[in-house]
C-alpha atoms as a PDB file:
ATOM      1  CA  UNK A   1      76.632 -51.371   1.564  1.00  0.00           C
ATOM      2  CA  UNK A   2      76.052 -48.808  -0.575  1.00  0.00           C
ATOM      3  CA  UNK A   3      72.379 -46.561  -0.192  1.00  0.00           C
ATOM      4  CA  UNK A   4      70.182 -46.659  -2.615  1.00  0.00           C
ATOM      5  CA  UNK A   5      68.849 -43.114  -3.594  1.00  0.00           C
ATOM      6  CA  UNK A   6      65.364 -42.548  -5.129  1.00  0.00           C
ATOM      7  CA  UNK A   7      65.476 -42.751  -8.967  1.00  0.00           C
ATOM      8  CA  UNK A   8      64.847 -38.914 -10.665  1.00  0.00           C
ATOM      9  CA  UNK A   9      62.353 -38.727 -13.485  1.00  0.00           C
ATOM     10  CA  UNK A  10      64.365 -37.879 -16.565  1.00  0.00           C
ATOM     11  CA  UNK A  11      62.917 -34.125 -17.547  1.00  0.00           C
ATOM     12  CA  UNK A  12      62.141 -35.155 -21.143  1.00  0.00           C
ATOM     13  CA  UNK A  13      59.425 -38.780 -19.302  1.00  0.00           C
ATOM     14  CA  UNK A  14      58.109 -35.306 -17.644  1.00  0.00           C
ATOM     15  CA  UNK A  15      57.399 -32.906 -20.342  1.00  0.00           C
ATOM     16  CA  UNK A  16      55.625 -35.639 -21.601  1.00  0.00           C
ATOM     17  CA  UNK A  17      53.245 -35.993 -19.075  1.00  0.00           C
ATOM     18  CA  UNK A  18      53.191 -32.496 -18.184  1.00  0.00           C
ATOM     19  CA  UNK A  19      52.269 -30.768 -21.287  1.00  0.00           C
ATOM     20  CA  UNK A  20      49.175 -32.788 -22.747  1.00  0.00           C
ATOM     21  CA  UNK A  21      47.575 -31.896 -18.841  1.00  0.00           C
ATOM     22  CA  UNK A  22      48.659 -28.155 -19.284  1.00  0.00           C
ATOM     23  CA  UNK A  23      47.177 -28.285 -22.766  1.00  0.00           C
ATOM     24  CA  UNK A  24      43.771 -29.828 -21.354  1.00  0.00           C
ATOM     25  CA  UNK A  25      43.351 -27.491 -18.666  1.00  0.00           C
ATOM     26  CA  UNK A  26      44.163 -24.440 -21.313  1.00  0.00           C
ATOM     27  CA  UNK A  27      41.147 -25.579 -22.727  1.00  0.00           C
ATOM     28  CA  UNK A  28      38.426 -26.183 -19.937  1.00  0.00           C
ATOM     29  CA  UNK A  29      39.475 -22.481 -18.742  1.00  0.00           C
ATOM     30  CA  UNK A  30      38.988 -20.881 -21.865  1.00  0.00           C
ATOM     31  CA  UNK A  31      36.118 -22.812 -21.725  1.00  0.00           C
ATOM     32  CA  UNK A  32      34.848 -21.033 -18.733  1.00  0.00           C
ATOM     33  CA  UNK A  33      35.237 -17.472 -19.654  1.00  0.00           C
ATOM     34  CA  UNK A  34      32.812 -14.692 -18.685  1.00  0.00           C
ATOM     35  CA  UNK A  35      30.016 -13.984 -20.540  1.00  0.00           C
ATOM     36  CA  UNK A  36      29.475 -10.681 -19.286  1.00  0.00           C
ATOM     37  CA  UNK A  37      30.753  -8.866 -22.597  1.00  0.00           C
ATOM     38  CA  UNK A  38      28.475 -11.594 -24.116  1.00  0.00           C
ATOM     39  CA  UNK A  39      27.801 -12.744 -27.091  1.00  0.00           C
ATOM     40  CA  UNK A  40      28.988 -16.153 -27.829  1.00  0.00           C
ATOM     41  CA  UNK A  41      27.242 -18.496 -25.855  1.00  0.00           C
ATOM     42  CA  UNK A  42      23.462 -19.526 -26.676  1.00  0.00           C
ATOM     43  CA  UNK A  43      20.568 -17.827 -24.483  1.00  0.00           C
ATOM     44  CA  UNK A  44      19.280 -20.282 -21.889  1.00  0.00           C
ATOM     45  CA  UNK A  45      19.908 -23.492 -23.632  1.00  0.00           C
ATOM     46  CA  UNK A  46      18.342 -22.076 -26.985  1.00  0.00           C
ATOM     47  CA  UNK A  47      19.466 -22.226 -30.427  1.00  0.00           C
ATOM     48  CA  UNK A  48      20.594 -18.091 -30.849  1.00  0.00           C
ATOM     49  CA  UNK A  49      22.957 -16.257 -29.647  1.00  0.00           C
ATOM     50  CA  UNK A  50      23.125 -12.862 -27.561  1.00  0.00           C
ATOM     51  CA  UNK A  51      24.388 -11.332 -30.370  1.00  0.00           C
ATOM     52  CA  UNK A  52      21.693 -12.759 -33.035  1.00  0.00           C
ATOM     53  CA  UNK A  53      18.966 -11.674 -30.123  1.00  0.00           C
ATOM     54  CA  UNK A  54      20.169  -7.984 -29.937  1.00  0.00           C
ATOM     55  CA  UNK A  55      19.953  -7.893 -34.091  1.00  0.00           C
ATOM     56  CA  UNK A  56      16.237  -8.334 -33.851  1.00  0.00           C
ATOM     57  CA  UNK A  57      15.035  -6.731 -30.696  1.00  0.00           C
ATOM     58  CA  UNK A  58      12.662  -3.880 -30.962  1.00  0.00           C
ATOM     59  CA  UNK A  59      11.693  -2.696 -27.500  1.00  0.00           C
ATOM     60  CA  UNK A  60       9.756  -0.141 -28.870  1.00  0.00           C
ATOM     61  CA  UNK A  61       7.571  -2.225 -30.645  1.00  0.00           C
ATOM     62  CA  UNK A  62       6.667  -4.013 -27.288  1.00  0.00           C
ATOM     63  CA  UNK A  63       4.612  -3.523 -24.490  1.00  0.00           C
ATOM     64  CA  UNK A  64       5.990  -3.817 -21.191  1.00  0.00           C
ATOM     65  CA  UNK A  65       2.493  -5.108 -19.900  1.00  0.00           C
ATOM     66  CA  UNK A  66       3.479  -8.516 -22.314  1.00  0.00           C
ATOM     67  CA  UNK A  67       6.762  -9.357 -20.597  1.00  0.00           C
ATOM     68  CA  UNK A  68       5.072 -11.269 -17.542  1.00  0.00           C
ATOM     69  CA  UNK A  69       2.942 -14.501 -18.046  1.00  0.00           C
ATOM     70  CA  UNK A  70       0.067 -15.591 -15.311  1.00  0.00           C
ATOM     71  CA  UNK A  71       2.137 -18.090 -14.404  1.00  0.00           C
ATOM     72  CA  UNK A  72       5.041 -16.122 -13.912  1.00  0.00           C
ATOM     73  CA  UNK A  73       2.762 -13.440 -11.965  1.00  0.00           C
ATOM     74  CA  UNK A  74       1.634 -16.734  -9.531  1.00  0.00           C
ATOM     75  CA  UNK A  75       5.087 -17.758  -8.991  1.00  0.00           C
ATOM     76  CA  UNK A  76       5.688 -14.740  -7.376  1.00  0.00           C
ATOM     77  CA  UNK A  77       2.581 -13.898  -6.105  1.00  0.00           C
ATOM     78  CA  UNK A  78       2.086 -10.793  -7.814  1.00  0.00           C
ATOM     79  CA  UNK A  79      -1.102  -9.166  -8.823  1.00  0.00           C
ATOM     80  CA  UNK A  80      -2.207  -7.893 -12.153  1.00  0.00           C
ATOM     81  CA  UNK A  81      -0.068  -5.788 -14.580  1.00  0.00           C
ATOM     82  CA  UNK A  82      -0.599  -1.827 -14.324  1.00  0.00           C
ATOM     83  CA  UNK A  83       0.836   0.042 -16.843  1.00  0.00           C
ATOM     84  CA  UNK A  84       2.415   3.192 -15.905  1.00  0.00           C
ATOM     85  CA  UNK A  85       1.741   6.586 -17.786  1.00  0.00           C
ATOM     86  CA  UNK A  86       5.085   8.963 -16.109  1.00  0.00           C
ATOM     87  CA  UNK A  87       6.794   9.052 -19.543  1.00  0.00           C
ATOM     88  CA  UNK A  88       5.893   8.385 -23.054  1.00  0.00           C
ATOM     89  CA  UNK A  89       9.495   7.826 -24.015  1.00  0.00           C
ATOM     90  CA  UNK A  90       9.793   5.639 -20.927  1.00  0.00           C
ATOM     91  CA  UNK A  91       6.891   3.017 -21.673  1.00  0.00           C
ATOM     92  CA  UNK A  92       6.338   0.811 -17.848  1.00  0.00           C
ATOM     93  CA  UNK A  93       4.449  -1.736 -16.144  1.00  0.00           C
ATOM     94  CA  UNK A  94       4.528  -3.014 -12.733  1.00  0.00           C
ATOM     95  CA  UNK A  95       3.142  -5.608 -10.683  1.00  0.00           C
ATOM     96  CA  UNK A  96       2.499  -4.800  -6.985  1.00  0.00           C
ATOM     97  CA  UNK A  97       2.591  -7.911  -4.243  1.00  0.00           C
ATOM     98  CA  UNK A  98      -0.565  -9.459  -3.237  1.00  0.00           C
ATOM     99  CA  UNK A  99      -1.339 -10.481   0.426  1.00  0.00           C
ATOM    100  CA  UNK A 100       0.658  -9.625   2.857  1.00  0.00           C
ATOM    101  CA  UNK A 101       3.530  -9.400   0.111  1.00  0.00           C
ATOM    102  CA  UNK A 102       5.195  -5.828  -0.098  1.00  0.00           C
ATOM    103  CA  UNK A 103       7.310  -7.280  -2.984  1.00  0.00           C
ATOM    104  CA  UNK A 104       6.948  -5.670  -6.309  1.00  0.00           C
ATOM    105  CA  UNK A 105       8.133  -5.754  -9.549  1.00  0.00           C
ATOM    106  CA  UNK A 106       8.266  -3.445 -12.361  1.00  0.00           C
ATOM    107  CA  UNK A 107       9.608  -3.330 -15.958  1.00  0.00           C
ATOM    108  CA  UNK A 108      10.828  -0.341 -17.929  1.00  0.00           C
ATOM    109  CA  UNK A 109      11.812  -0.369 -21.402  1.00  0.00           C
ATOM    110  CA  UNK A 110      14.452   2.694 -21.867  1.00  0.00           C
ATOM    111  CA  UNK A 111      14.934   3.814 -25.150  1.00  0.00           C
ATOM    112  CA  UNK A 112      18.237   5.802 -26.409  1.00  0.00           C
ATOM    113  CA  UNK A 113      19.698   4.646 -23.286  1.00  0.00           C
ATOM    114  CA  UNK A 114      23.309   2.881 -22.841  1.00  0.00           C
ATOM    115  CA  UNK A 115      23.584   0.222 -19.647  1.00  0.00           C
ATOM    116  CA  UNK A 116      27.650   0.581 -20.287  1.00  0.00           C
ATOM    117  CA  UNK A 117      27.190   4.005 -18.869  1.00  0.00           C
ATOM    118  CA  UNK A 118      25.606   3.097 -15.706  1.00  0.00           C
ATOM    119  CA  UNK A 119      28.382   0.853 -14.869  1.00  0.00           C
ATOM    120  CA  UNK A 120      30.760   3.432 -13.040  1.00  0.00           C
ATOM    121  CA  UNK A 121      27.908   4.454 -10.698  1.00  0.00           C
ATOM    122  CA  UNK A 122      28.817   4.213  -7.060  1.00  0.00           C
ATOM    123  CA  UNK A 123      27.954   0.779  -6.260  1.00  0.00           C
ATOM    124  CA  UNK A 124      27.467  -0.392  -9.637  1.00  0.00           C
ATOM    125  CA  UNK A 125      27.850  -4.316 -10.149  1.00  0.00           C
ATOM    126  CA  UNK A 126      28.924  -5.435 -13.519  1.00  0.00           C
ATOM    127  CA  UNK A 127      27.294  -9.085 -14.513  1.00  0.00           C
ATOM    128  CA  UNK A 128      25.489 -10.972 -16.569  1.00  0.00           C
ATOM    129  CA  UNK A 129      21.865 -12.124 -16.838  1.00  0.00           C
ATOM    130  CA  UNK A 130      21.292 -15.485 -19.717  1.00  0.00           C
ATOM    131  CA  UNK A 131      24.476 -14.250 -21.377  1.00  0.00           C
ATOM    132  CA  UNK A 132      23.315 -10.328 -21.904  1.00  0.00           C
ATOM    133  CA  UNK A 133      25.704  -7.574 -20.363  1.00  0.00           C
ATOM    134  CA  UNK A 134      23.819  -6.258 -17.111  1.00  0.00           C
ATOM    135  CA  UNK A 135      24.040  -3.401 -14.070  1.00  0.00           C
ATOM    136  CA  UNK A 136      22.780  -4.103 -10.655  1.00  0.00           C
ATOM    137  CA  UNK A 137      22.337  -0.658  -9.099  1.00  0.00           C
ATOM    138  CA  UNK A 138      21.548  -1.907  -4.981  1.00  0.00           C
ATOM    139  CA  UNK A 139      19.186   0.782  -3.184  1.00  0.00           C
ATOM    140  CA  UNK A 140      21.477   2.430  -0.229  1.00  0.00           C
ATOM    141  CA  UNK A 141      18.483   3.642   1.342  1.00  0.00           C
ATOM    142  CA  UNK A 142      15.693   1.140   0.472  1.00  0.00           C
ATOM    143  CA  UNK A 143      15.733  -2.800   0.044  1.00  0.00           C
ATOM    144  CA  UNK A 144      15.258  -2.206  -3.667  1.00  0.00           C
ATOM    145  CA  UNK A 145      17.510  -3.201  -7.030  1.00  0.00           C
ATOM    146  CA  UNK A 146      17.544  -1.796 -10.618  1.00  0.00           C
ATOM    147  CA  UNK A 147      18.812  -4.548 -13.070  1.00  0.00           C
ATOM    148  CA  UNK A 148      19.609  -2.723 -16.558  1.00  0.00           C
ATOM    149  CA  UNK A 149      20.054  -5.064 -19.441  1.00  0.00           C
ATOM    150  CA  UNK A 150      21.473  -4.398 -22.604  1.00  0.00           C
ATOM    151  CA  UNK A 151      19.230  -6.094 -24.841  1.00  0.00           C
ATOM    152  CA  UNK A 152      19.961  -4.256 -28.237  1.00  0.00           C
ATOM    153  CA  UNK A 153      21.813  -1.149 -29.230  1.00  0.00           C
ATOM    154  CA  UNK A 154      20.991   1.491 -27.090  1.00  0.00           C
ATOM    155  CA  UNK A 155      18.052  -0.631 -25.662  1.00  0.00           C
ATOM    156  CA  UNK A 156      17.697  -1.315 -22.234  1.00  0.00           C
ATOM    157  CA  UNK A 157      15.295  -3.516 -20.220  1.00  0.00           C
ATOM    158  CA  UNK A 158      15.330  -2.214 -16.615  1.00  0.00           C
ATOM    159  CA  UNK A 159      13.981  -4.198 -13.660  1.00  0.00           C
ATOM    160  CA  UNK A 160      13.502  -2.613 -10.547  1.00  0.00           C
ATOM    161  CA  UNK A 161      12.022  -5.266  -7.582  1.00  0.00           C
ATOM    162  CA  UNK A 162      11.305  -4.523  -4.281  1.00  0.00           C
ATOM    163  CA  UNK A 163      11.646  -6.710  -2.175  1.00  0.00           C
ATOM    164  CA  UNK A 164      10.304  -7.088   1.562  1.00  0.00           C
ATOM    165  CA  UNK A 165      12.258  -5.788   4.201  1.00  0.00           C
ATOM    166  CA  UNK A 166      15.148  -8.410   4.803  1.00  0.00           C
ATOM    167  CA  UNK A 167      17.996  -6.700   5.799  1.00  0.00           C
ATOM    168  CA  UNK A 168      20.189 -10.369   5.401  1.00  0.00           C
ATOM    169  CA  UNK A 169      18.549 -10.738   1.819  1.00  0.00           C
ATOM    170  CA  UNK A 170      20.048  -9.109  -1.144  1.00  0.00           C
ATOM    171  CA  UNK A 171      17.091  -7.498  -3.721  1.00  0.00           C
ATOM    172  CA  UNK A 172      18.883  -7.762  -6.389  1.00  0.00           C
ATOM    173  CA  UNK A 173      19.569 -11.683  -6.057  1.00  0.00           C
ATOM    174  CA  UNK A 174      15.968 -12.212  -5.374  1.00  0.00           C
ATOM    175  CA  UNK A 175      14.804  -9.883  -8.848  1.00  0.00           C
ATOM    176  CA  UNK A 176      17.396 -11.762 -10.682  1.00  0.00           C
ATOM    177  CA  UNK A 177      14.730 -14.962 -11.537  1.00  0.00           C
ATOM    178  CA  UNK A 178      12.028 -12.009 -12.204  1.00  0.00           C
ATOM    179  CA  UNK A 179      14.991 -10.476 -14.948  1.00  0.00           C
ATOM    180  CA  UNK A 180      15.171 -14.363 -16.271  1.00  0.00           C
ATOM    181  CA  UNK A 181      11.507 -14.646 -16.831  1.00  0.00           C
ATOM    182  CA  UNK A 182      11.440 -11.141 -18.276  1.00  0.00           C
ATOM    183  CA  UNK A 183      14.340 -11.980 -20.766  1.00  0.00           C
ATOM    184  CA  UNK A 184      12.922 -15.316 -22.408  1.00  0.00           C
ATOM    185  CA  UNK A 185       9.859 -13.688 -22.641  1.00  0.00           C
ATOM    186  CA  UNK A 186      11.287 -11.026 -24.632  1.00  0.00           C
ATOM    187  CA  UNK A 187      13.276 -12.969 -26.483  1.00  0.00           C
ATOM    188  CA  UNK A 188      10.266 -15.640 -27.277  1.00  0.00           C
ATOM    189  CA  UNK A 189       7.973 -12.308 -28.178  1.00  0.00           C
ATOM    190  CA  UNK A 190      10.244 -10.499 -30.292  1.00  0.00           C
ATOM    191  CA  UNK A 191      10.148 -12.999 -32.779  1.00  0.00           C
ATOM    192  CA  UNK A 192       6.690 -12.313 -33.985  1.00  0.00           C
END
């Protein structure tokens, strides 16, 4: 009696098979790209781009003092806005914890500024925040974070929270929904 070996696949029954799955998952990844250069994808489920935002953005034509709703301010149980007066060319606002918070928040609209050239500063971490190119600059010495923003040409919205003293908590993860809120306030505001 003769054995009976498995049957082979002929390579052409194969290809066949093969390539339409290769071609489908070519797709999904390209799909899934980064956004952190930007520009394609719409801003938080709206209807413009990064790109079409950064045409019309102004920041100096804003106040920092508008980028923070009440409600925002209760979700994070933060007090009333204070602008700050350091810097003409540097217009600022922050929002100090109430309670027994020590978190704070503040928001700093630098003109004439590039975020690209903050990214090669010693522990620098290149991301993205709704789609816009962004620099998280971690505190070494206190549990702090500056998030820079590009949000037009040589416009940068910078966010710097501090958070409470967690040493297991990461300050720029927990100023990253305060940079959210800031953003789709901007871009709802700059539309006026």
């Amino acid at each position: 009696m003769t054995a009976h070996r498995p049957r082979r696949t002929p390579t052409r029954r194969r290809t066949t098979v093969v390539l339409p799955v290769l071609a489908a998952l070519t797709v999904l990844l390209a799909g899934c790209t980064s956004v952190v250069a930007g520009e394609a994808a719409p801003v938080a489920g709206g209807r413009e781009t990064v790109d079409e935002i950064r045409q019309r953005v102004d920041l100096g034509s804003l106040d920092p003092c508008d980028m923070v709703s009440p409600a925002q301010r209760a979700a994070r149980n933060l007090g009333d806005a204070e602008p700050l007066k350091d810097d003409a060319s540097l217009p600022a606002c922050q929002w100090l914890g109430r309670g027994r918070s020590a978190n704070s928040d503040r928001i700093t609209f630098r003109l004439d500024d590039s975020v690209r050239d903050r990214s090669s500063d010693t522990g620098a971490r290149v991301t993205d925040v709704l789609g816009f190119y962004a620099v998280e600059l971690p505190s070494t010495t206190y549990h702090a974070c500056n998030i820079l923003v590009d949000v037009a040409e040589k416009q940068t919205l910078q966010i710097t929270h501090l958070a409470d003293a967690d040493p297991s908590g990461d300050a720029c993860s927990s100023g990253r929904d305060f940079t959210e809120s800031a953003l789709r306030t901007l871009t709802r505001i700059s539309r006026r």
